[in-house]
N, C-alpha and C. Protein backbone atom coordinates (compact mmCIF):
# COMPACT_ATOMS: atom_id res chain seq x y z
N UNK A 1 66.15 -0.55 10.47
CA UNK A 1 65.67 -1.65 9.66
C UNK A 1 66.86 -2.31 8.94
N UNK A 2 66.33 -3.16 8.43
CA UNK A 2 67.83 -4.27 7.89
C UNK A 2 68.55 -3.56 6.89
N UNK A 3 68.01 -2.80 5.63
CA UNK A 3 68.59 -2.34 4.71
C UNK A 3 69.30 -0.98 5.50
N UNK A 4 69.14 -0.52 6.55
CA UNK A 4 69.80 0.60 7.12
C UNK A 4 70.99 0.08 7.41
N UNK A 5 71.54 -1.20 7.71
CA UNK A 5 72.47 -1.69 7.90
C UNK A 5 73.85 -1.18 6.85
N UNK A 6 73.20 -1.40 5.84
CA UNK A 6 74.25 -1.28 4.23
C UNK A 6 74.85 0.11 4.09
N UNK A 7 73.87 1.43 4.89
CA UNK A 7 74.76 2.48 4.33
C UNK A 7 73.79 3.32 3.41
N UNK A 8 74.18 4.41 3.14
CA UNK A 8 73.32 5.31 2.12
C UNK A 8 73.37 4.66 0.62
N UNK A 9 74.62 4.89 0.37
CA UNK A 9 75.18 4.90 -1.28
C UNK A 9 74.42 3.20 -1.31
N UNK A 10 74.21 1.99 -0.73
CA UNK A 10 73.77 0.46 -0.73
C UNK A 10 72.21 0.92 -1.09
N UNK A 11 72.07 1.82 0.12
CA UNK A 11 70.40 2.36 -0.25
C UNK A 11 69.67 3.12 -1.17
N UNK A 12 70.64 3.92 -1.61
CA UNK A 12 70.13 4.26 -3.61
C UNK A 12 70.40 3.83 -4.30
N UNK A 13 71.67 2.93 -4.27
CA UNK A 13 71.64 1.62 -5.38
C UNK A 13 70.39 1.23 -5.69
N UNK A 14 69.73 0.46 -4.33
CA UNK A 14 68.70 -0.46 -3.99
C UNK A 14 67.56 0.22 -4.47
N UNK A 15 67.47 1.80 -4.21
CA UNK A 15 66.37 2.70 -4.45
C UNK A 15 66.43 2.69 -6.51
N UNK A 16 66.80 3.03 -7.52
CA UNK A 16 67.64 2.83 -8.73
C UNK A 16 66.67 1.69 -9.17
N UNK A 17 67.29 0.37 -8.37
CA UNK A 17 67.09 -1.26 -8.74
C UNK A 17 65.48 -1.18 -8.95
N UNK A 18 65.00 -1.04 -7.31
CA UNK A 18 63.82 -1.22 -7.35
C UNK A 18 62.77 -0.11 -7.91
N UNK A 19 62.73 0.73 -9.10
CA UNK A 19 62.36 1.55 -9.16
C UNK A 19 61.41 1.09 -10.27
N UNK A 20 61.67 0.42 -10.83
CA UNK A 20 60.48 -0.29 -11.30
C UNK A 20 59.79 -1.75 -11.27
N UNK A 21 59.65 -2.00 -10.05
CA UNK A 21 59.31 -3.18 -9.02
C UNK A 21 58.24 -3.00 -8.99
N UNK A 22 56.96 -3.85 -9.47
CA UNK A 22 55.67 -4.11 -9.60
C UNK A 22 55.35 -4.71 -8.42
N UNK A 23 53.67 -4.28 -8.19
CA UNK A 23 52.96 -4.82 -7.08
C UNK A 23 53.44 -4.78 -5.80
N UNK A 24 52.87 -5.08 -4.48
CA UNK A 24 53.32 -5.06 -3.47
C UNK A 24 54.51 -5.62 -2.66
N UNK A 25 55.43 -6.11 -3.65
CA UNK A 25 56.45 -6.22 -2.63
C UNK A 25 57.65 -4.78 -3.21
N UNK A 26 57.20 -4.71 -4.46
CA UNK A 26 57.75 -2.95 -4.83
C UNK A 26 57.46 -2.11 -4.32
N UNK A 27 55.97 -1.72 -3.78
CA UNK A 27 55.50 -0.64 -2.95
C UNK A 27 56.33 -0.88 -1.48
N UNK A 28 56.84 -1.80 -1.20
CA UNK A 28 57.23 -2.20 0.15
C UNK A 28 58.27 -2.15 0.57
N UNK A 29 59.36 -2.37 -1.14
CA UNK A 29 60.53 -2.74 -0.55
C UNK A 29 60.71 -0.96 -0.85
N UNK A 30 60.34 -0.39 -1.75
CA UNK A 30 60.74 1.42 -1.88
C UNK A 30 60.43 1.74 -0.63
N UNK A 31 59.41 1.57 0.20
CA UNK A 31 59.29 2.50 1.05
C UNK A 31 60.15 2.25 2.35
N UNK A 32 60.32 0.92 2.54
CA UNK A 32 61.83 0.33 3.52
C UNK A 32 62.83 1.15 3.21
N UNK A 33 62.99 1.10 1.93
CA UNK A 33 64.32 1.75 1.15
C UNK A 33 64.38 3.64 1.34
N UNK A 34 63.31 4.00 1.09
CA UNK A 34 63.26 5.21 1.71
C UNK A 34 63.20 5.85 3.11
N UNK A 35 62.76 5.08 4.03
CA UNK A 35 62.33 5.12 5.06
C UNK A 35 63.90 5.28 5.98
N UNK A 36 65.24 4.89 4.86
CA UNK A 36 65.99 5.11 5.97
C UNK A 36 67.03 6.07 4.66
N UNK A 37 66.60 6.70 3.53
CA UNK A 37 66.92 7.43 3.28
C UNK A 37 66.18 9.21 3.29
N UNK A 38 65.24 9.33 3.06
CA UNK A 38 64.25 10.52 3.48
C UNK A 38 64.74 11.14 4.47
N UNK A 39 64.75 12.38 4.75
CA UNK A 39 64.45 13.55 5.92
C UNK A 39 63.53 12.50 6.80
N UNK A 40 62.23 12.51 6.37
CA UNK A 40 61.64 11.91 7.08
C UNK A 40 60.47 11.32 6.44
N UNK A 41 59.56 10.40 7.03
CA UNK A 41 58.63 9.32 5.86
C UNK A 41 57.63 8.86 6.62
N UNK A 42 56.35 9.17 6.59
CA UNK A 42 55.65 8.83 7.17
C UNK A 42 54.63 7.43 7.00
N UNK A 43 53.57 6.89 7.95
CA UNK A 43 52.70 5.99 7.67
C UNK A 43 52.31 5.64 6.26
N UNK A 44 52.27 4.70 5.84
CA UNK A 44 50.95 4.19 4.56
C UNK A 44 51.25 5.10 3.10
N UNK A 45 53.02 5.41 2.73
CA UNK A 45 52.97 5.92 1.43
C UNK A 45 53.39 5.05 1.17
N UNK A 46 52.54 5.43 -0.37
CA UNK A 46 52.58 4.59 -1.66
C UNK A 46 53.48 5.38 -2.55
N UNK A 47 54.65 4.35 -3.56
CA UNK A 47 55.65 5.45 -4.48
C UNK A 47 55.61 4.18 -5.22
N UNK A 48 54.72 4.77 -6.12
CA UNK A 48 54.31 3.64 -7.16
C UNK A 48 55.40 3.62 -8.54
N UNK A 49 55.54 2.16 -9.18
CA UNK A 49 56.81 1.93 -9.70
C UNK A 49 57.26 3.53 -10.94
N UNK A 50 58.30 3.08 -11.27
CA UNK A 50 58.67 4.60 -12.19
C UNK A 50 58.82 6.13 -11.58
N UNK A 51 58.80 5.60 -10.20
CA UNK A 51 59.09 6.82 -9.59
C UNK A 51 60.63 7.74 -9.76
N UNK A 52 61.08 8.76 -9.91
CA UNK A 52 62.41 9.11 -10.43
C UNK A 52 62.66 9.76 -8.80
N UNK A 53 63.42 9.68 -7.80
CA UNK A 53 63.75 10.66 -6.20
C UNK A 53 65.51 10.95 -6.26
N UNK A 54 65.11 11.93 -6.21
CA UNK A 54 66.61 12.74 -6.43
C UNK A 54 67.00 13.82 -4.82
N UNK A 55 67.81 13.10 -4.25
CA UNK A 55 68.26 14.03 -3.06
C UNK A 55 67.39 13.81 -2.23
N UNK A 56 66.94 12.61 -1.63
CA UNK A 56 65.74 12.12 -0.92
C UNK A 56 65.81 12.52 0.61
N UNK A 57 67.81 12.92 0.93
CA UNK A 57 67.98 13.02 2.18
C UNK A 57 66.72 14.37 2.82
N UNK A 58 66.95 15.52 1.79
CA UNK A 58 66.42 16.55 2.00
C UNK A 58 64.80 16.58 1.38
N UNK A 59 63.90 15.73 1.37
CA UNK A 59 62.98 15.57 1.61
C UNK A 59 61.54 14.60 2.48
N UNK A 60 60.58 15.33 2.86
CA UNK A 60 60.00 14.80 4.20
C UNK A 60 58.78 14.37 3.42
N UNK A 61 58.27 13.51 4.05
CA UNK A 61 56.72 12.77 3.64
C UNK A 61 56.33 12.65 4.47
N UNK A 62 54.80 13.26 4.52
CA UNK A 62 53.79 13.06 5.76
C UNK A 62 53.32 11.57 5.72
N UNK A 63 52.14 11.43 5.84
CA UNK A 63 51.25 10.19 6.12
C UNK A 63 50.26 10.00 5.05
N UNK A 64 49.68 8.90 4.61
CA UNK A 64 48.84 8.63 3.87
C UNK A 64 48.76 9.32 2.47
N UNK A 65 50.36 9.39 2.08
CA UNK A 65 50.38 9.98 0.81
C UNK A 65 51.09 8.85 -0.65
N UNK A 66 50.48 9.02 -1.57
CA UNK A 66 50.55 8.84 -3.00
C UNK A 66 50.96 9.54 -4.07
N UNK A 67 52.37 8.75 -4.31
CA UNK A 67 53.33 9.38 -5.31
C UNK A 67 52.90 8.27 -6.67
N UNK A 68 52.10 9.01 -7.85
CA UNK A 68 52.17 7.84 -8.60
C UNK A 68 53.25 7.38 -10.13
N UNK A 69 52.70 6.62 -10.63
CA UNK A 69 53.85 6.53 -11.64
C UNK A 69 54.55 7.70 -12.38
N UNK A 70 55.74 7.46 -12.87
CA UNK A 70 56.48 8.26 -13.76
C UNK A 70 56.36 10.03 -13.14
N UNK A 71 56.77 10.28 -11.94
CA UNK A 71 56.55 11.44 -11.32
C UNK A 71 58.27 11.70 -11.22
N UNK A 72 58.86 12.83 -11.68
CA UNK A 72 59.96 13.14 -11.02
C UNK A 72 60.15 14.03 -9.70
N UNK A 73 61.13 13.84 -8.85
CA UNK A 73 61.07 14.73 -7.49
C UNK A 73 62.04 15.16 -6.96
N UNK A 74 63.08 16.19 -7.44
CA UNK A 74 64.18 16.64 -7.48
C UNK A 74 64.17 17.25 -5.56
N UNK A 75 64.66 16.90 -4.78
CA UNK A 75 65.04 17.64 -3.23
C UNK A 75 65.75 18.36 -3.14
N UNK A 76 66.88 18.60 -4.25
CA UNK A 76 67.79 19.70 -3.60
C UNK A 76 68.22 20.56 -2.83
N UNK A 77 66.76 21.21 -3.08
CA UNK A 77 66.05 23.13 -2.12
C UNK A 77 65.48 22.18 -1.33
N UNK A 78 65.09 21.41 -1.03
CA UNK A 78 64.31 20.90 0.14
C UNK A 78 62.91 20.80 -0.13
N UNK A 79 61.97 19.91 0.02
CA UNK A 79 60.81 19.47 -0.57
C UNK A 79 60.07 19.35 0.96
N UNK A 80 59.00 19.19 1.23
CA UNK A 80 58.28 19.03 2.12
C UNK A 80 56.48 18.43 1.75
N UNK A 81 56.23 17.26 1.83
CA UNK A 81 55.05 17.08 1.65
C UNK A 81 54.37 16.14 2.89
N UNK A 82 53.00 17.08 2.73
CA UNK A 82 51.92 16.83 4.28
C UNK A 82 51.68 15.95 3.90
N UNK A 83 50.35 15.79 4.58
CA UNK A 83 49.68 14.44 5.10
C UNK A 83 48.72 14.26 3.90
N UNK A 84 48.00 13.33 3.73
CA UNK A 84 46.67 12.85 2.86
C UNK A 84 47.01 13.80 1.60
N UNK A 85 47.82 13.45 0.94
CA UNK A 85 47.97 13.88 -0.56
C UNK A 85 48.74 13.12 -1.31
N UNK A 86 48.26 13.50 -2.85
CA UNK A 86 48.44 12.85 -3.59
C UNK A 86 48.78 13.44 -4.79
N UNK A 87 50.09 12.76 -5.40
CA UNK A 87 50.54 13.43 -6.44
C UNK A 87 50.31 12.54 -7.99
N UNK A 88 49.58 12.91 -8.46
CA UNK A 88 49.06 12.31 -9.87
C UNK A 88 50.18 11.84 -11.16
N UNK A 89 49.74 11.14 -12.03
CA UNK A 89 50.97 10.31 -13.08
C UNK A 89 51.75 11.75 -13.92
N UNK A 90 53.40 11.47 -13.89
CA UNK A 90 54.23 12.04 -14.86
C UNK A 90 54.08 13.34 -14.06
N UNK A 91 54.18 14.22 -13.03
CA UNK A 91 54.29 15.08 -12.30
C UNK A 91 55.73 15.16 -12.18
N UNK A 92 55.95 16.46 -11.93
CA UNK A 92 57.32 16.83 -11.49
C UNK A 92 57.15 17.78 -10.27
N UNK A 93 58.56 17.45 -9.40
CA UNK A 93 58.40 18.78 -8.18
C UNK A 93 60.18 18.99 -8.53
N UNK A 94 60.22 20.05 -8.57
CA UNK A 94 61.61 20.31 -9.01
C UNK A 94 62.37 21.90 -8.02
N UNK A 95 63.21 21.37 -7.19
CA UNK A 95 63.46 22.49 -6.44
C UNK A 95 64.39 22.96 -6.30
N UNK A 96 64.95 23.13 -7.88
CA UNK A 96 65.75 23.89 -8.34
C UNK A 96 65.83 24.78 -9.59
N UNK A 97 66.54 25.82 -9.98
CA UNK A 97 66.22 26.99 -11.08
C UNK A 97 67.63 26.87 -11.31
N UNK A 98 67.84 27.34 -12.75
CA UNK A 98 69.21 28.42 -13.11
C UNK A 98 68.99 29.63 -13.30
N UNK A 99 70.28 30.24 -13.09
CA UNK A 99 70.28 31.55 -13.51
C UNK A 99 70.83 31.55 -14.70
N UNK A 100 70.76 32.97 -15.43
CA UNK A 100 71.03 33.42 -16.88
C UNK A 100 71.84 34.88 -16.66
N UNK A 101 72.24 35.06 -15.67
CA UNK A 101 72.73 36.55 -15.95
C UNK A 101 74.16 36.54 -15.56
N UNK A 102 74.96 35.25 -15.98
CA UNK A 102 76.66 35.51 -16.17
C UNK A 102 76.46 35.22 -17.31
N UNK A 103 76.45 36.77 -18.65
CA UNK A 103 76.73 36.25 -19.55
C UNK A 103 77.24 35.64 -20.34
N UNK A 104 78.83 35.60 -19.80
CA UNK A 104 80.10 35.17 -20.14
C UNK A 104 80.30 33.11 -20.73
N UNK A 105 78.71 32.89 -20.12
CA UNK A 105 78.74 31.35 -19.85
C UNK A 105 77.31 31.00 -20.65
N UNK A 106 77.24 30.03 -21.35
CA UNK A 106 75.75 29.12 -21.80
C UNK A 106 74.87 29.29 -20.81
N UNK A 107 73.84 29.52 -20.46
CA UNK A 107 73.09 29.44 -19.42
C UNK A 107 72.80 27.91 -18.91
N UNK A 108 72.93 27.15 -19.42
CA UNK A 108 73.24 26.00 -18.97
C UNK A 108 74.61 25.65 -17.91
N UNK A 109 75.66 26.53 -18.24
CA UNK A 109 76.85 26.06 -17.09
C UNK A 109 76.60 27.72 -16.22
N UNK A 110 75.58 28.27 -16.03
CA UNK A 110 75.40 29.16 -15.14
C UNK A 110 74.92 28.94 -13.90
N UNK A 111 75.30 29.32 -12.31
CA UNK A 111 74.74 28.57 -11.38
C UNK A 111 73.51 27.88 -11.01
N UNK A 112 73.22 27.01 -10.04
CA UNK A 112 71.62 26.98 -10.07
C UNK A 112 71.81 27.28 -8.57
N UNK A 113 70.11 28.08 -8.45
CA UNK A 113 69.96 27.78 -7.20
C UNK A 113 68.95 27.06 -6.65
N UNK A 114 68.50 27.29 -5.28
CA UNK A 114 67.80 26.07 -4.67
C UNK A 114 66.47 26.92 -3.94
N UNK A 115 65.44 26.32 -3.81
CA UNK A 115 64.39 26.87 -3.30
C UNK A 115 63.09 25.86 -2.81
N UNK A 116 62.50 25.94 -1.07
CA UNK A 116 62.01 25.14 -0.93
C UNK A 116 60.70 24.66 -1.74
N UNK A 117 60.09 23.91 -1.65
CA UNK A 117 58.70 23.20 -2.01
C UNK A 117 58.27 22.71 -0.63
N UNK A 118 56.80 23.22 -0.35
CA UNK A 118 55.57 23.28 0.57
C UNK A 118 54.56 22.37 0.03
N UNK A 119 53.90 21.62 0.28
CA UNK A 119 52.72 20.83 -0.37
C UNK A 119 52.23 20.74 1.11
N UNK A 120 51.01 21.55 1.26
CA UNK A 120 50.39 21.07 3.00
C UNK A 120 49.73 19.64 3.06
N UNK A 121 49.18 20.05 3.99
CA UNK A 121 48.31 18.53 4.38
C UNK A 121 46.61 18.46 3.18
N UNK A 122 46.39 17.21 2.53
CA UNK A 122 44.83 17.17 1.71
C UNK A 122 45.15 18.12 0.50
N UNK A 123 46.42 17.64 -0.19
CA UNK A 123 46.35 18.22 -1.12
C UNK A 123 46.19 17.43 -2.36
N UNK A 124 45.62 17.57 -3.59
CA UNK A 124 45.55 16.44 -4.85
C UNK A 124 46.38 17.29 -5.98
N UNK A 125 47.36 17.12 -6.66
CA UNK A 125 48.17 17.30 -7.79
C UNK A 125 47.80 16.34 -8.83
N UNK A 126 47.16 16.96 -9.89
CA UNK A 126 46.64 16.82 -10.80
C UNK A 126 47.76 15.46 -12.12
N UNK A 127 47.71 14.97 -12.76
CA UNK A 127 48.48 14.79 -13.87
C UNK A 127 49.37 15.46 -14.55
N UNK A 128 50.68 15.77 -14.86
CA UNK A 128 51.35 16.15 -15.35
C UNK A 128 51.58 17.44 -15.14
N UNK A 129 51.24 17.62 -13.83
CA UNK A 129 51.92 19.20 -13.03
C UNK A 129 53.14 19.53 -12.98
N UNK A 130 53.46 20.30 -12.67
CA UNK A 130 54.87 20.73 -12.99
C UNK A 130 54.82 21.66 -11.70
N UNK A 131 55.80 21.66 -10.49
CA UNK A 131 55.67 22.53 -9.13
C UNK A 131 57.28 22.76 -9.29
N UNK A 132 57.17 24.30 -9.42
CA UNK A 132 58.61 24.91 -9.29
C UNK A 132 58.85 25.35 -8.03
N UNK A 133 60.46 25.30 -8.39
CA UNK A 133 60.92 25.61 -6.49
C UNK A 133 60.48 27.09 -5.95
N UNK A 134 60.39 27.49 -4.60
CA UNK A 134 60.01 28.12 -3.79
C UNK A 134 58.82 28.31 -3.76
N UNK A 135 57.53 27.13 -3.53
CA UNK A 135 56.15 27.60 -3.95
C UNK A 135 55.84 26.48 -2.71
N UNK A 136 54.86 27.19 -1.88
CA UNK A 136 54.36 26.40 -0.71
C UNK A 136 52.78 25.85 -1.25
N UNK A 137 52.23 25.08 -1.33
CA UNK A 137 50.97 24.92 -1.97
C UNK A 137 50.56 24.90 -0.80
N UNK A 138 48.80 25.71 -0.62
CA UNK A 138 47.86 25.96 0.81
C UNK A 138 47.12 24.44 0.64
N UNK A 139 46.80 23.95 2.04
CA UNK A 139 45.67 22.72 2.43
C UNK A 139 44.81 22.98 1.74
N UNK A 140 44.32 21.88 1.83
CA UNK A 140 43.03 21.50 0.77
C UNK A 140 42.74 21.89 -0.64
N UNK A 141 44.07 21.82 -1.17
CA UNK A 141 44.07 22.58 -2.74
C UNK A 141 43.81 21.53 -3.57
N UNK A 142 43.45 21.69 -4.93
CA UNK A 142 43.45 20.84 -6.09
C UNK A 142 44.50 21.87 -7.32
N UNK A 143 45.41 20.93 -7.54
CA UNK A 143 46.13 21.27 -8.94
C UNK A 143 45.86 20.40 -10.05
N UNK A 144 45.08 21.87 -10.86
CA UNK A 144 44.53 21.21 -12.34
C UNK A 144 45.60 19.94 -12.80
N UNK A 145 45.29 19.58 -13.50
CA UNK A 145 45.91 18.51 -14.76
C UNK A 145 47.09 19.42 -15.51
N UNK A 146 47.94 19.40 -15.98
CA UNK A 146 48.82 19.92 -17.22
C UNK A 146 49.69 21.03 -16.18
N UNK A 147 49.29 22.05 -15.20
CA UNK A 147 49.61 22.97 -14.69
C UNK A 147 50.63 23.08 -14.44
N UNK A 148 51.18 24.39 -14.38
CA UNK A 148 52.76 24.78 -14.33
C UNK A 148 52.51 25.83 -12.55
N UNK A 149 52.97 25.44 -11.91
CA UNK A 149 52.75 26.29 -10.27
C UNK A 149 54.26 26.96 -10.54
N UNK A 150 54.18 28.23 -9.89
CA UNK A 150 55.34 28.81 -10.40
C UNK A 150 55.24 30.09 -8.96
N UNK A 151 54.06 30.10 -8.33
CA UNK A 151 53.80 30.94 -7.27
C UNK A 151 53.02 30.46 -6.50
N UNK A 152 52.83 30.61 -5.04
CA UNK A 152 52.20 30.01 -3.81
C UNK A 152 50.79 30.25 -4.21
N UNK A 153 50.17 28.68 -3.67
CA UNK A 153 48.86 28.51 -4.13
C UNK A 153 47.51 28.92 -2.89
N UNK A 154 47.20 29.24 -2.50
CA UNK A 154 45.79 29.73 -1.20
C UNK A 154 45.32 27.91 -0.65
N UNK A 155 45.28 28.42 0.54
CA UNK A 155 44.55 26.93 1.02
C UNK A 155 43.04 26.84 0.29
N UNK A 156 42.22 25.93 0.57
CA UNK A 156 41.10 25.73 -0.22
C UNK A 156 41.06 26.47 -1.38
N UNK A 157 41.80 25.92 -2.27
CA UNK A 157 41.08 26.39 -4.23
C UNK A 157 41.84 25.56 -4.72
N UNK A 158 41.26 25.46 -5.96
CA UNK A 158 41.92 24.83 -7.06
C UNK A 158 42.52 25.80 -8.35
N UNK A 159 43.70 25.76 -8.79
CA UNK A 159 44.59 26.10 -9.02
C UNK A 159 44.57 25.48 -10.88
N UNK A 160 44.69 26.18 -11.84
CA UNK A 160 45.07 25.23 -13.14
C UNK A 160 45.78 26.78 -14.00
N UNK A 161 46.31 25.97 -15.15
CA UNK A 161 46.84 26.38 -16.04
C UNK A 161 48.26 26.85 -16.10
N UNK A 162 48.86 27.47 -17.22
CA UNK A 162 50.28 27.69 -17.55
C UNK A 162 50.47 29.30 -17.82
N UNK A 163 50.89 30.05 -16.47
CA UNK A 163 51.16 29.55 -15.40
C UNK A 163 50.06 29.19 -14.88
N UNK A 164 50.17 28.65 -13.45
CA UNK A 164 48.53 28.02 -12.43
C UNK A 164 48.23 29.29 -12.30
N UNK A 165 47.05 29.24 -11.97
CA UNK A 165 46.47 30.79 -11.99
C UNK A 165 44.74 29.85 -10.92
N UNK A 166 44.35 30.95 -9.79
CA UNK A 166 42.89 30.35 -9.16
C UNK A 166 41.76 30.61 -10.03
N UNK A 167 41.42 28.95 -10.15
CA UNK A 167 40.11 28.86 -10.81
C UNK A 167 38.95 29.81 -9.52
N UNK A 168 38.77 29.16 -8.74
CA UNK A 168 37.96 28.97 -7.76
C UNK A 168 38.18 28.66 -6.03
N UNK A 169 37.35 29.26 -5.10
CA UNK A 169 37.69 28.24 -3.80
C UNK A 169 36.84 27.15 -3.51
N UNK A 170 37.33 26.31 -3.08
CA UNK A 170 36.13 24.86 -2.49
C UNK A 170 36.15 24.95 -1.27
């Protein structure tokens, strides 16, 4: 596509710029813009304005999915999200940790490491979730509102609280 022309570093500029680009030619021009930065990017997503994408190379998007406002999405560890899902306002997926056990150092300048993120296919992420790295979420899940995922979630159930913990299966 044309903006593939410019180069990576042209294409997160552009990604940056347009990040809070209203209405449909914002939904359009992000996903051009991603489409040749992403792992990989599928049909009909929406990455609605205020979106924050960090390390986009190393993350994949299925089809018919919805990233909505003010969501951060750190790739580092590698991110992976299926098909028909949707990630709700001010969400984070973050797929990275520090460690704390060189004492010698702030735990802040202590290494980090990296760990993937799983989101299958028909999944809904609630409002202001919080998905820590190495956690595969199962199909057809619902993540409560507020929730902190911190361990792999079962296909069919819904998932809430701090940590997520199973309400139920659907």
């Amino acid at each position: 596509m044309f903006f593939g022309l410019f180069g990576k570093g042209f294409n997160k500029f552009l990604l940056k710029f347009l990040r809070n680009t209203n209405g449909n030619i914002g939904l359009l021009l992000r996903y051009v813009v991603l489409k040749n930065l992403c792992k990989s990017l599928g049909d009909n997503v929406s990455i609605q304005p205020g979106v924050f994408i960090f390390n986009p190379d190393k993350i994949s998007i299925g089809n018919n999915v919805s990233i909505h406002p003010m969501c951060y999405i750190e790739g580092a560890g590698e991110i992976e999200i299926g098909n028909d899902v949707s990630i709700a306002h001010a969400s984070t997926l973050i797929s990275t940790n520090h460690q704390w056990n060189d004492l010698e150092k702030p735990i802040k300048y202590n290494k980090e490491t990296f760990g993937k993120i799983v989101i299958n296919d028909d999944v809904w992420i609630g409002c202001g979730v919080r998905v820590l790295s190495d956690v595969t979420i199962g199909s057809r899940s619902i993540i409560a509102a507020g929730a902190v995922v911190n361990r792999n979630v079962e296909n069919n159930s819904i998932y809430g609280g701090v940590p997520a913990k199973k309400i139920k299966e659907i």
